[in-house]
Protein backbone atom coordinates (compact mmCIF):
# COMPACT_ATOMS: atom_id res chain seq x y z
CA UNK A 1 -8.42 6.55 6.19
CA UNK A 2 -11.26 4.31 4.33
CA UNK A 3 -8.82 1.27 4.91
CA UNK A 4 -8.65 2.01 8.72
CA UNK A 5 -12.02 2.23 9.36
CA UNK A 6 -13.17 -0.61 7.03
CA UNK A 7 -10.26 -3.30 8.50
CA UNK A 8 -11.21 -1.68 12.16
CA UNK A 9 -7.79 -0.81 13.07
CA UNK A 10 -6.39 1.43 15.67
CA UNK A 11 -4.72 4.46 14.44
CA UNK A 12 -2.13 3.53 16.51
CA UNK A 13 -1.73 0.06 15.00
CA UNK A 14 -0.89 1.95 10.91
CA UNK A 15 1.87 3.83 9.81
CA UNK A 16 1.83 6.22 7.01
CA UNK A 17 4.93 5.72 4.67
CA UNK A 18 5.19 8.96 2.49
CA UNK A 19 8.16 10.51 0.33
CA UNK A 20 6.20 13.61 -0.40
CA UNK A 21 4.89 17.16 1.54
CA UNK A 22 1.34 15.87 0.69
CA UNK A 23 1.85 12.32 2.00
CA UNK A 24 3.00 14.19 5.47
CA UNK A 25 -0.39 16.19 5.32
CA UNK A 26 -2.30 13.17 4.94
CA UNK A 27 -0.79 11.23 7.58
CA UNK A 28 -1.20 14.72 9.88
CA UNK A 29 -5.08 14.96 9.35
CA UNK A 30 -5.73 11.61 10.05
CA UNK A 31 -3.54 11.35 13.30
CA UNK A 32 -1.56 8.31 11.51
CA UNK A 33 2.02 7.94 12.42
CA UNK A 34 4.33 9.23 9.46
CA UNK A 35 7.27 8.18 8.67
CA UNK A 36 9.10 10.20 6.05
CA UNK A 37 11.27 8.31 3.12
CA UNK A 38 13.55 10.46 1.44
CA UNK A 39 14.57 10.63 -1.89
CA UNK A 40 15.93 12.69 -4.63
CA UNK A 41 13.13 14.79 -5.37
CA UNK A 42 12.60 15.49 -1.29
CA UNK A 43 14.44 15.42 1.80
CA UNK A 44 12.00 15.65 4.64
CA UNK A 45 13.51 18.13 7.70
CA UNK A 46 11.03 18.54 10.08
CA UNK A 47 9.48 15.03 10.56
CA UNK A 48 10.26 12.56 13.42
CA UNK A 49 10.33 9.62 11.46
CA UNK A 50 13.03 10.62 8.79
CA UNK A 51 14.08 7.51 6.57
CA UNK A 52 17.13 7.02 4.33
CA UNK A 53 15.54 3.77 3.05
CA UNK A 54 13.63 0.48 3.88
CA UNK A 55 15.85 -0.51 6.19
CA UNK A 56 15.63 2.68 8.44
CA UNK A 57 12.04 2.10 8.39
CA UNK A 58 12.13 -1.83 9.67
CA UNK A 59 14.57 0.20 12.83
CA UNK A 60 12.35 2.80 13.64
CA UNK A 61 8.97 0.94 13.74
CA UNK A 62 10.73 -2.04 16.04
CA UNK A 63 11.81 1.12 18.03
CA UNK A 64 8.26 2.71 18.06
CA UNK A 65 6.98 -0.93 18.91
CA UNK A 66 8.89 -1.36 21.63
CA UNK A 67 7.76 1.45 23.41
């Protein structure tokens, strides 16, 4: 959150790229978009933005950009 407000950005303008419960909490308080990269250790369920990898990521913010 100290980024956003430092570099003036819109919360709107940031995504939150997390592969963790906390990381999803984070993202939730500070009204960031999240965008949930699973892994091994945690496969998110109940998140919008669910991502496989990288490349699901690049799809789903040029989706959310184009808007």
């Amino acid at each position: 959150f100290k980024i956003i407000k430092e570099g003036k950005y819109k919360k709107k303008e940031v995504v939150f790229i997390g592969d963790s419960p906390n990381d999803y909490d984070a993202a939730e308080k500070t009204g960031i978009n999240f965008f949930g990269l699973s892994n091994k250790f945690y496969k998110f369920t109940n998140v919008k933005n669910i991502c496989n990898n990288f490349t699901d990521i690049e799809i789903k913010l040029n989706k959310l950009n184009n808007t």
